[in-house]
N, C-alpha and C. Protein backbone atom coordinates (compact mmCIF):
# COMPACT_ATOMS: atom_id res chain seq x y z
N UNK A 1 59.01 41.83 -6.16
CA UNK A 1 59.04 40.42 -5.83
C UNK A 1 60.19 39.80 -6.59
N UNK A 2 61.00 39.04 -5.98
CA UNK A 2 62.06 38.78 -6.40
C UNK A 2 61.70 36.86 -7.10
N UNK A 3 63.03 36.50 -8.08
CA UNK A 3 62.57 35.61 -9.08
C UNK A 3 62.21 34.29 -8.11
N UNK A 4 62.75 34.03 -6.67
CA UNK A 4 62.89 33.29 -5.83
C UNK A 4 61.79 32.96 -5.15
N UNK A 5 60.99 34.54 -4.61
CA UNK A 5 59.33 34.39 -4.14
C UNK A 5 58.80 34.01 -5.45
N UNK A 6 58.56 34.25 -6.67
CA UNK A 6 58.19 33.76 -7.51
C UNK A 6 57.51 32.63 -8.22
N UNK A 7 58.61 31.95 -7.89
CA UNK A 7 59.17 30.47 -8.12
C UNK A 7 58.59 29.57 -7.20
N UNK A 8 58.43 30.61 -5.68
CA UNK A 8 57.89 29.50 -4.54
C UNK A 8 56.44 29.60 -4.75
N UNK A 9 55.68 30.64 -4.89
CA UNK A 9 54.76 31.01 -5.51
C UNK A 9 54.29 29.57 -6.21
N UNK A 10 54.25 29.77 -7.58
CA UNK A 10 53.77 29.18 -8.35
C UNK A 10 53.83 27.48 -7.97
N UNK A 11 55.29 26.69 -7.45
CA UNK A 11 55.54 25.46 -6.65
C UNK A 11 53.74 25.49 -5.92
N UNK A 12 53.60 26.49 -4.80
CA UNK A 12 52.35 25.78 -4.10
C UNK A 12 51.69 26.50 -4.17
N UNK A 13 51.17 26.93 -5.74
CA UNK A 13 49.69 26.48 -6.61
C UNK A 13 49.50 25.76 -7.09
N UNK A 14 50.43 24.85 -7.68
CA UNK A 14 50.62 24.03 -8.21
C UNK A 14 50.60 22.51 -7.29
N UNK A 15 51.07 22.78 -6.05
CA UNK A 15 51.15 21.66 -5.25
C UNK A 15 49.89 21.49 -4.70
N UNK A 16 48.73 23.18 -4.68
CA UNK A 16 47.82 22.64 -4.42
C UNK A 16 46.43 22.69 -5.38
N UNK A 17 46.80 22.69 -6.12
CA UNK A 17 45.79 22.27 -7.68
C UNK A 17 46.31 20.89 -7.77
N UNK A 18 47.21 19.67 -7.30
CA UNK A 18 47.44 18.77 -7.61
C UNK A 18 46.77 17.64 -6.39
N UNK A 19 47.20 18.35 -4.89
CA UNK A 19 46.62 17.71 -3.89
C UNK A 19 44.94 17.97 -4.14
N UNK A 20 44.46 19.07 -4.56
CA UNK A 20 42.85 18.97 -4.56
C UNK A 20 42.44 18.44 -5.59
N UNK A 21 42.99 17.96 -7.22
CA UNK A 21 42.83 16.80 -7.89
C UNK A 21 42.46 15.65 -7.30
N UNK A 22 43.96 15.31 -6.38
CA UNK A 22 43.87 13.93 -5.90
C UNK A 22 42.23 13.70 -4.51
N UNK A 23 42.28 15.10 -4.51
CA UNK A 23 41.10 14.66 -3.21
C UNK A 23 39.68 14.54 -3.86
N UNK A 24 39.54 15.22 -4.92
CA UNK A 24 38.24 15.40 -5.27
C UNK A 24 38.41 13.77 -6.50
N UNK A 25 39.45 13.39 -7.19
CA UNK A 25 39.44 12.26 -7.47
C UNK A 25 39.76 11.18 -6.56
N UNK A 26 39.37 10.74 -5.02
CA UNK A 26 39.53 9.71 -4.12
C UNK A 26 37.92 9.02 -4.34
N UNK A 27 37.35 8.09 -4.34
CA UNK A 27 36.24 7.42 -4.09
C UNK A 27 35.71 7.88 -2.72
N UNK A 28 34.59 8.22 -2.11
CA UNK A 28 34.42 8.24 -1.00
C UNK A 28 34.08 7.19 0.27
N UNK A 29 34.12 6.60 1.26
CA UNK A 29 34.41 5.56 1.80
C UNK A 29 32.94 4.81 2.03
N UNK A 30 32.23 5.72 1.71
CA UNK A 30 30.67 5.29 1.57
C UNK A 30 29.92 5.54 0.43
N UNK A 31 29.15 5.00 0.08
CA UNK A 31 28.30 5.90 -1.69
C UNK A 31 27.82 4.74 -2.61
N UNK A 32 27.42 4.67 -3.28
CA UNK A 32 27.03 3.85 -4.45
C UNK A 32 27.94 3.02 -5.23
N UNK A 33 29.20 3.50 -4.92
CA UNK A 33 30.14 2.49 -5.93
C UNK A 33 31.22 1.95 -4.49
N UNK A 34 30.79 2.06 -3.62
CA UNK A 34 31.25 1.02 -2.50
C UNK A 34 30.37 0.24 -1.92
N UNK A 35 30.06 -0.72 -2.38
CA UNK A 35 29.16 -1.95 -2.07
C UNK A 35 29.46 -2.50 -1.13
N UNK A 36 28.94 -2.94 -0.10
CA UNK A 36 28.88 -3.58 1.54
C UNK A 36 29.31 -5.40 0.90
N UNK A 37 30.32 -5.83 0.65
CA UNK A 37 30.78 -6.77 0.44
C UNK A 37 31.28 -8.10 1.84
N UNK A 38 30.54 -8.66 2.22
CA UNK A 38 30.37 -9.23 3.51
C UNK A 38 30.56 -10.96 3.39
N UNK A 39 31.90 -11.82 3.23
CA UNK A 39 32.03 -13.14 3.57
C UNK A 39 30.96 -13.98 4.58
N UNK A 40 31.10 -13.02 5.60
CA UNK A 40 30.44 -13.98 6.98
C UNK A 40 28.97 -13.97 6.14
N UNK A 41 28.33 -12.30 6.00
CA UNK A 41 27.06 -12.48 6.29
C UNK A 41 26.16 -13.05 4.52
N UNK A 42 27.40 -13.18 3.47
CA UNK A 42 26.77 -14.37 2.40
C UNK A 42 25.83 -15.48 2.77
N UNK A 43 26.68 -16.01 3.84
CA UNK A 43 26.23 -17.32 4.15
C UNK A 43 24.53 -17.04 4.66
N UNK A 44 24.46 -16.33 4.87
CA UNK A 44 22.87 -16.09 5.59
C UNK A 44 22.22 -15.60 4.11
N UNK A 45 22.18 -15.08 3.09
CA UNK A 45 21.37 -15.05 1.94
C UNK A 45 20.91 -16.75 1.86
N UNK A 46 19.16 -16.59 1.59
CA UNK A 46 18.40 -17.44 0.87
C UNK A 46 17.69 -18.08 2.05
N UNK A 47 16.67 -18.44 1.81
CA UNK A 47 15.65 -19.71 2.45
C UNK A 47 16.20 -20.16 4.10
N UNK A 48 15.28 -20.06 5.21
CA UNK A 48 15.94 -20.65 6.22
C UNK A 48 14.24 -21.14 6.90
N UNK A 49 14.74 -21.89 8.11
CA UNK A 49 13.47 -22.46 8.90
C UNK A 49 14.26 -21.94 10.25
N UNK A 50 13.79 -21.05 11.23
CA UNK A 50 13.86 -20.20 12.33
C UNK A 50 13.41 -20.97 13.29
N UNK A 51 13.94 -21.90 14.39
CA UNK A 51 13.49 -22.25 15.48
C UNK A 51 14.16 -21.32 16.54
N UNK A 52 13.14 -21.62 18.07
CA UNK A 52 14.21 -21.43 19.33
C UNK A 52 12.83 -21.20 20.36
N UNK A 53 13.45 -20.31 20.78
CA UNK A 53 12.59 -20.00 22.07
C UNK A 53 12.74 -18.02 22.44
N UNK A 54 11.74 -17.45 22.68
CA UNK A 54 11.21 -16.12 22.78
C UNK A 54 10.46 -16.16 24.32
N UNK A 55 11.17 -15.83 25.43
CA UNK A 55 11.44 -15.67 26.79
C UNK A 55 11.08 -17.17 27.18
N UNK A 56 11.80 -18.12 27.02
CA UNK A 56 11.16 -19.20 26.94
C UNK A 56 10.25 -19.92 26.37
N UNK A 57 9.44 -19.57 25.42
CA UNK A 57 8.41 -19.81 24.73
C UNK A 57 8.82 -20.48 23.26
N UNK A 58 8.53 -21.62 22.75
CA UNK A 58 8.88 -22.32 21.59
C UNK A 58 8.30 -21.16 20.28
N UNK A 59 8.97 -21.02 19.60
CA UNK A 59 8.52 -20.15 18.21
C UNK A 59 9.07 -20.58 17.29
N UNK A 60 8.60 -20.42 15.89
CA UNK A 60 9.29 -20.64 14.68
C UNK A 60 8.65 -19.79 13.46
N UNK A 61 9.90 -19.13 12.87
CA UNK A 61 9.52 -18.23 12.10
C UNK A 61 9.98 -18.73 10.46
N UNK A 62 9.16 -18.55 9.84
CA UNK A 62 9.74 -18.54 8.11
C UNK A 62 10.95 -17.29 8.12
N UNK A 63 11.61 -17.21 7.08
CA UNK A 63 12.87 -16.72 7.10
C UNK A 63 13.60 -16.22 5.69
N UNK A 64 13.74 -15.11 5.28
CA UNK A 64 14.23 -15.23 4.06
C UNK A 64 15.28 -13.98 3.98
N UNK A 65 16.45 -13.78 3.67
CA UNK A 65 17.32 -12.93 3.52
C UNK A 65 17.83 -12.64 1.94
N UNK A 66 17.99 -11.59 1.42
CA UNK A 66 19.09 -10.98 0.30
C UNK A 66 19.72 -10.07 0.65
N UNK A 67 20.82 -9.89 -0.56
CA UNK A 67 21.60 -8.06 -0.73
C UNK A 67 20.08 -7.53 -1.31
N UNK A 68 20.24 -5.96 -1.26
CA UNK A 68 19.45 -5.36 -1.62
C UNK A 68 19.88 -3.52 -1.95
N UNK A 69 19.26 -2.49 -2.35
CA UNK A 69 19.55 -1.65 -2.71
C UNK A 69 21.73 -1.34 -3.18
N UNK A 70 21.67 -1.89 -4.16
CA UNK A 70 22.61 -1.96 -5.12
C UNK A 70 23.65 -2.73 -3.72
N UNK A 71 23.46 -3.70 -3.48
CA UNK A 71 24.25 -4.90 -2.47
C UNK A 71 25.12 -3.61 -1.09
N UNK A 72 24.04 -2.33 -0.55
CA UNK A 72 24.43 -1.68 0.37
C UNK A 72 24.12 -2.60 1.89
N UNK A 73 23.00 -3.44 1.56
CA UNK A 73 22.43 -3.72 2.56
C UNK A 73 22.00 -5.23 2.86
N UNK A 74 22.06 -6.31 3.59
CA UNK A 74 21.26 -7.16 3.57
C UNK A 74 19.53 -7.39 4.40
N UNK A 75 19.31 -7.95 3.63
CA UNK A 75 17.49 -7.73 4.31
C UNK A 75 17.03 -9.00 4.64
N UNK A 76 16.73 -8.51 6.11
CA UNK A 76 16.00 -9.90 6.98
C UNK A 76 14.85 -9.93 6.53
N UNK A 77 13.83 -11.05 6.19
CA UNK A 77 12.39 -10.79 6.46
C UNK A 77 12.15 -12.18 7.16
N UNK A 78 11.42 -11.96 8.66
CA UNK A 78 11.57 -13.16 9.26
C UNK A 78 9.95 -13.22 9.94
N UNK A 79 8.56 -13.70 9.64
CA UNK A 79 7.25 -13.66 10.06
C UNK A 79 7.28 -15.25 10.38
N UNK A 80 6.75 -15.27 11.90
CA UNK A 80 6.37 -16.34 12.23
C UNK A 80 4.93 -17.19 11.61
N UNK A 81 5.24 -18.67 11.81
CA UNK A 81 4.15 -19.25 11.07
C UNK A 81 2.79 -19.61 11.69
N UNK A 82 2.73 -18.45 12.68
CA UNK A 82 1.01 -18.60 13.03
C UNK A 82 0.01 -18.10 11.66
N UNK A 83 -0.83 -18.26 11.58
CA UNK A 83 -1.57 -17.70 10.80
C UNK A 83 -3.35 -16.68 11.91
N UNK A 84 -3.09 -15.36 11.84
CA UNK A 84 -2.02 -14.47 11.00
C UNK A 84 -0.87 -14.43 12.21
N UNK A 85 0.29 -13.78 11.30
CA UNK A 85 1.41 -14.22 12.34
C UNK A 85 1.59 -13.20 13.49
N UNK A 86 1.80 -13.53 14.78
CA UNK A 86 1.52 -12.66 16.03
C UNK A 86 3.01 -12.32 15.57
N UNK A 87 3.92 -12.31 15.30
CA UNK A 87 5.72 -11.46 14.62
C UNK A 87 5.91 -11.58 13.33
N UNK A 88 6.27 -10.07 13.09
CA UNK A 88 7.09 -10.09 11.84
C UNK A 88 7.94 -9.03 11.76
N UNK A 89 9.39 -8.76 11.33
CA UNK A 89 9.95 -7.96 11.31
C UNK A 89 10.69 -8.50 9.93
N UNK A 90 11.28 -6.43 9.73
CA UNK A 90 12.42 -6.75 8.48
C UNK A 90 13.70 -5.85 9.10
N UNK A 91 14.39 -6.65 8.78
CA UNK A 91 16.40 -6.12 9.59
C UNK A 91 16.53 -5.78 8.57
N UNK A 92 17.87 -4.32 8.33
CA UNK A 92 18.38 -4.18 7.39
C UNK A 92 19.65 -4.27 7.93
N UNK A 93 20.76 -5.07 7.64
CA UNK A 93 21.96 -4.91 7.96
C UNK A 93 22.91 -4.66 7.20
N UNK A 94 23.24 -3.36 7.26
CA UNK A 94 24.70 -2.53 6.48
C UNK A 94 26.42 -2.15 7.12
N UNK A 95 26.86 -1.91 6.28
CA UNK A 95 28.33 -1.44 7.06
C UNK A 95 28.34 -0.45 7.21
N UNK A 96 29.06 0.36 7.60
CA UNK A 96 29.54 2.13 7.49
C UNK A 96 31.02 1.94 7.91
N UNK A 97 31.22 2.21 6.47
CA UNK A 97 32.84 2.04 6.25
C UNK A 97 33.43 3.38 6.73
N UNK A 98 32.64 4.48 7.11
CA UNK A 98 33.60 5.76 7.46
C UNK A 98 33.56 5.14 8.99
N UNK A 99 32.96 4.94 9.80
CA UNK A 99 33.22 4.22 11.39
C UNK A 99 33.45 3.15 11.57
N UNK A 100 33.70 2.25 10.28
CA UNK A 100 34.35 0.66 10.56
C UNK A 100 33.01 0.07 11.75
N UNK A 101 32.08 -0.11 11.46
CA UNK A 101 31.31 -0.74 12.09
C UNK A 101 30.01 -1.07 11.26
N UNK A 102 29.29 -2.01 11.75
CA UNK A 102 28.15 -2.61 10.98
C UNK A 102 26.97 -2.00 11.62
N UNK A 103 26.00 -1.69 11.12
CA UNK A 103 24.61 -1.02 11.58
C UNK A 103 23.28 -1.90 11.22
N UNK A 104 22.54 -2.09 12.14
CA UNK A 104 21.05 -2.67 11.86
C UNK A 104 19.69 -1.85 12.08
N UNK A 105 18.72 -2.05 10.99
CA UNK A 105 17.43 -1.48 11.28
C UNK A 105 17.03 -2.28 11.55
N UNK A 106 16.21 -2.17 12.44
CA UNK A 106 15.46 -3.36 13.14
C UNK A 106 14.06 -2.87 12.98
N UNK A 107 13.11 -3.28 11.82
CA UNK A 107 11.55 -2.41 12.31
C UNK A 107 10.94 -3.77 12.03
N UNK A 108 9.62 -3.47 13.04
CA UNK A 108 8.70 -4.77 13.59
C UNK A 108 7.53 -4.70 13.75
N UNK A 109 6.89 -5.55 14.25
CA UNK A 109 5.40 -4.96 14.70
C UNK A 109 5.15 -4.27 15.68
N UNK A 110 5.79 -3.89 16.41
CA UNK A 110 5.87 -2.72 17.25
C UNK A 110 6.01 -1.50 17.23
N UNK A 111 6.13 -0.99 15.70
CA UNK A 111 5.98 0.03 15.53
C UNK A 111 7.19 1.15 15.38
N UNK A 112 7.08 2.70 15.56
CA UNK A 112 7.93 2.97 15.23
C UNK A 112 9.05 3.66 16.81
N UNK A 113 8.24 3.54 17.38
CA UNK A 113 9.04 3.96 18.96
C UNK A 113 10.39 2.84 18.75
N UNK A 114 9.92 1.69 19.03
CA UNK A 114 11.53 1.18 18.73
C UNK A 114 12.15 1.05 17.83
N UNK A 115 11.36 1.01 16.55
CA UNK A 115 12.40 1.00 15.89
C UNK A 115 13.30 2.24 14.97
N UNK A 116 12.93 3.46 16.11
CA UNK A 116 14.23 4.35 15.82
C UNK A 116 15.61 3.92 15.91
N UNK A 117 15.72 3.09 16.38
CA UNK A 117 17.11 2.71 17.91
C UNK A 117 17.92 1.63 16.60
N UNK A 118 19.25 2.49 16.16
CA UNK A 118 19.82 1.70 15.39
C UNK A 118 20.67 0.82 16.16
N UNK A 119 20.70 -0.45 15.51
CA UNK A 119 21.96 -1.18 16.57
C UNK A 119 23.42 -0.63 15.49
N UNK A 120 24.33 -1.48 16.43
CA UNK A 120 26.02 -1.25 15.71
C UNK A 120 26.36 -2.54 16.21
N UNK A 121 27.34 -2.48 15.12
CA UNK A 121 28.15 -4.09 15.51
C UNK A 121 29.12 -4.02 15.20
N UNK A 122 30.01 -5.57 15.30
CA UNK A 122 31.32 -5.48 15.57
C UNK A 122 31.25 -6.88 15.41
N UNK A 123 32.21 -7.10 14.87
CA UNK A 123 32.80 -8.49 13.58
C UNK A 123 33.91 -9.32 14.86
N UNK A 124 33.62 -10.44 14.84
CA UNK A 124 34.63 -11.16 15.82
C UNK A 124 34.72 -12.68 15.83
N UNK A 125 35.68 -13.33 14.35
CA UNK A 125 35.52 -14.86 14.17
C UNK A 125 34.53 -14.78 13.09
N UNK A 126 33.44 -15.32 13.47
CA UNK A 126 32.13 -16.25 12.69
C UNK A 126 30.90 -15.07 13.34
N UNK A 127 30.75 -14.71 14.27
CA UNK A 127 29.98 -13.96 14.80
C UNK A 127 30.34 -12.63 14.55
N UNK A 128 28.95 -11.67 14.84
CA UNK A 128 28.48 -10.22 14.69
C UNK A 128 27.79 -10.29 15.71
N UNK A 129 28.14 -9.26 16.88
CA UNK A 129 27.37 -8.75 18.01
C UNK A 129 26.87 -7.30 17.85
N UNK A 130 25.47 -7.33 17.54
CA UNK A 130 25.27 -5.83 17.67
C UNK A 130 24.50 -5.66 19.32
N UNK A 131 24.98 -4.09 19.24
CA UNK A 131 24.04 -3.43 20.48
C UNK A 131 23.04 -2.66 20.08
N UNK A 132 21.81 -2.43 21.26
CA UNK A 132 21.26 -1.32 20.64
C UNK A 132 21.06 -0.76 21.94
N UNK A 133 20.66 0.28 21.94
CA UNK A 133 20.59 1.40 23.28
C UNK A 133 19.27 1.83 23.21
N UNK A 134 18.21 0.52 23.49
CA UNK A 134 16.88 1.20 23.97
C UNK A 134 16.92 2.04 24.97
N UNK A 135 15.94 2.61 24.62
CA UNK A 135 15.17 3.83 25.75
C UNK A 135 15.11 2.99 27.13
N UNK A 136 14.43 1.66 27.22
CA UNK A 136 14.38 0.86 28.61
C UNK A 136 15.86 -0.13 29.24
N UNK A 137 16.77 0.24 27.90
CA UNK A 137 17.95 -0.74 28.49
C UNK A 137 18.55 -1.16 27.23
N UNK A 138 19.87 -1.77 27.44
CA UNK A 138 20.76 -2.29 25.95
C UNK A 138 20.42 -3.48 26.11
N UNK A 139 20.80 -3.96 24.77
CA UNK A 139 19.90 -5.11 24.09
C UNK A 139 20.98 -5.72 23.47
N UNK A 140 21.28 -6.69 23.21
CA UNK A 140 22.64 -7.48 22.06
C UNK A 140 21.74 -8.21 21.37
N UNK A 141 22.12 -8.11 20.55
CA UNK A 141 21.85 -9.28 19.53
C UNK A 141 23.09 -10.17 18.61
N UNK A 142 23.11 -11.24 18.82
CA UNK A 142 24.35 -11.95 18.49
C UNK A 142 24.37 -12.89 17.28
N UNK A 143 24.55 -12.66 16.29
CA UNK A 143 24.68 -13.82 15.02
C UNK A 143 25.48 -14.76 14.91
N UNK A 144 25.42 -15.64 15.06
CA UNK A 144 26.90 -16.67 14.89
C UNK A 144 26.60 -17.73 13.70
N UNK A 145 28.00 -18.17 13.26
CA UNK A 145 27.50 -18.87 11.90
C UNK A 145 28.72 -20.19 12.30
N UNK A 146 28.10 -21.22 12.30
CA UNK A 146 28.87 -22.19 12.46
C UNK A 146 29.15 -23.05 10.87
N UNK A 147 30.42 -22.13 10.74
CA UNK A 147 30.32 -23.08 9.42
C UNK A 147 30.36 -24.91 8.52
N UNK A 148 30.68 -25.71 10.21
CA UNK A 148 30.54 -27.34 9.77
C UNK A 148 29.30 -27.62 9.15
N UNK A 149 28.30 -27.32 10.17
CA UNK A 149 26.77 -27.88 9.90
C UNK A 149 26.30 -26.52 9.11
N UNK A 150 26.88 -25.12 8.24
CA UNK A 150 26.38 -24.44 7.55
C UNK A 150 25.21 -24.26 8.18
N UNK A 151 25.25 -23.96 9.46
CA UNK A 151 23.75 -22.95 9.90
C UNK A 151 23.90 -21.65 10.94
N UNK A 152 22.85 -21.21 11.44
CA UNK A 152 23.40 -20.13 12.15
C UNK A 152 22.52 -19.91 13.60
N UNK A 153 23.25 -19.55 14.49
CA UNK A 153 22.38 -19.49 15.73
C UNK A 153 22.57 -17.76 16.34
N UNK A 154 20.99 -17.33 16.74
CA UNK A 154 21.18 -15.67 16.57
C UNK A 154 20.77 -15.96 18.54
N UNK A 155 21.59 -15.31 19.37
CA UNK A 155 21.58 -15.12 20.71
C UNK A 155 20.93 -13.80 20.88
N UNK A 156 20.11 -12.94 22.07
CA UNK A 156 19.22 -12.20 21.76
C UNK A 156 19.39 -11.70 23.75
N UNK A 157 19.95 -10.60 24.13
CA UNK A 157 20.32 -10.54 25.32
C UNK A 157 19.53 -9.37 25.49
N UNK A 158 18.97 -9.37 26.64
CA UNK A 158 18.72 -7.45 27.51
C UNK A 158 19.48 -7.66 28.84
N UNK A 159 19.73 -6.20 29.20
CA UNK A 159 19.96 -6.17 30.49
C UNK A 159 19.16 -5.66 31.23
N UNK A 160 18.64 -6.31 32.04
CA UNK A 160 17.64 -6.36 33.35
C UNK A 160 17.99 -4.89 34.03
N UNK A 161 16.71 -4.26 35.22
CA UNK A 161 17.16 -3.91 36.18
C UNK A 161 18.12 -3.62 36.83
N UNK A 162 18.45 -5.46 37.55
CA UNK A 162 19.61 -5.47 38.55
C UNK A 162 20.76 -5.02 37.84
N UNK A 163 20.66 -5.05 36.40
CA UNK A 163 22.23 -4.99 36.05
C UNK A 163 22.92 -6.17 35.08
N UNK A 164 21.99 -7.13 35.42
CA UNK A 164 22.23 -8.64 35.26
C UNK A 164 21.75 -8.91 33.48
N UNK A 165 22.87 -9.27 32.81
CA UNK A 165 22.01 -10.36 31.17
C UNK A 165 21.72 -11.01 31.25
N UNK A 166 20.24 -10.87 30.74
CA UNK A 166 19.53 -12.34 30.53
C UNK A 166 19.46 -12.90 28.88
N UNK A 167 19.31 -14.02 28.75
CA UNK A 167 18.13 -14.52 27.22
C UNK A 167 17.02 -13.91 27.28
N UNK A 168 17.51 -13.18 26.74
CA UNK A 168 15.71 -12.78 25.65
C UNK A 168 15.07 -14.05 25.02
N UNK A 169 15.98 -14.35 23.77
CA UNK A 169 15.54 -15.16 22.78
C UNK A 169 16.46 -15.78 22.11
N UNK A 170 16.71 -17.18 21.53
CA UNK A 170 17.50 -17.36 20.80
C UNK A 170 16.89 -18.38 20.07
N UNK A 171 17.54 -18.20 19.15
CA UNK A 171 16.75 -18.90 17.39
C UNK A 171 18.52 -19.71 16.99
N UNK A 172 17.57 -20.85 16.46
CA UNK A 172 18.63 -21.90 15.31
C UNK A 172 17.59 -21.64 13.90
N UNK A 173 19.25 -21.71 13.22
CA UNK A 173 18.60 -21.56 11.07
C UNK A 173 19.24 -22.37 10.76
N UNK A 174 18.21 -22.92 10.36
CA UNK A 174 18.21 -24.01 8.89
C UNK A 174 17.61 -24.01 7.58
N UNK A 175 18.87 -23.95 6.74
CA UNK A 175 18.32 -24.26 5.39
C UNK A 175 16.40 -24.71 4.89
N UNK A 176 15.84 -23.69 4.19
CA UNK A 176 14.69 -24.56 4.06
C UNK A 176 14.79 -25.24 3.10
N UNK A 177 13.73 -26.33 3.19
CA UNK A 177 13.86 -27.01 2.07
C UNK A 177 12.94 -27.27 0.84
């Protein structure tokens, strides 16, 4: 082996004992020390009063949101104020920074058939539209945050049969007091 193979030799062991440094020292794009850091969805932490309508039907739910498991996640807890309450669900809404998209658990009183069905979303302005891909049809769910009057209105779509979107449901939040 001459001093030339040598020389090239050792260059890329060296080039790659330096590139697998740098890889095994990169942060990974998801994990414990990348925290789901979210402007829009701040504004929704703390106290709210849930009005609207649920296929037409007047409802109003108590309402309370935080970060939660080391700020990966924010957590809906939203039980209507019947006593006992005929709804209650808890959302978990996270990012996944390796697919650049936002993810929701949605589990409810319905159990666990639906709520396998993760939604995904997608950031646009003031609003977050997630989808979800029930077993009976896709579903949107739409967050919007109007920041003058600091409140937020959540739009709530299926698609029918024909093909056609309808309202499901849509809720106004307000600050409780």
């Amino acid at each position: 082996m001459t001093r030339t193979h040598l020389g090239g030799i050792v260059m890329l062991v060296g080039l790659f004992i330096t590139t697998t440094a740098h890889m095994v020292s990169q942060e990974p794009l998801d994990g414990p020390k990348r925290i789901f850091q979210d402007a829009l969805f701040d504004n929704l932490v703390g106290n709210w009063k849930m009005t609207g309508k649920v296929m037409g039907r007047p409802v109003e739910y108590s309402f309370k949101s935080e970060w939660i498991l080391n700020h990966q996640f924010l957590q809906l807890h939203l039980k209507d104020i019947n006593n006992p309450p005929t709804y209650e669900a808890i959302v978990y809404i996270g990012y996944d920074n390796t697919s650049e998209r936002y993810v929701a658990h949605w589990v409810d009183v319905f159990g666990g058939r639906t709520s396998e069905t993760l939604g995904f979303g997608a950031r646009s302005g003031n609003s977050t539209k997630f989808v979800f891909e029930y077993p009976d049809g896709p579903f949107h769910n739409t967050f919007n945050w109007q920041p003058e009057a600091k409140t937020w209105n959540f739009l709530l779509e299926r698609k029918v049969e024909t093909g056609k979107w309808t309202v499901f449901a849509e809720y106004n939040l307000r600050r409780a007091s």
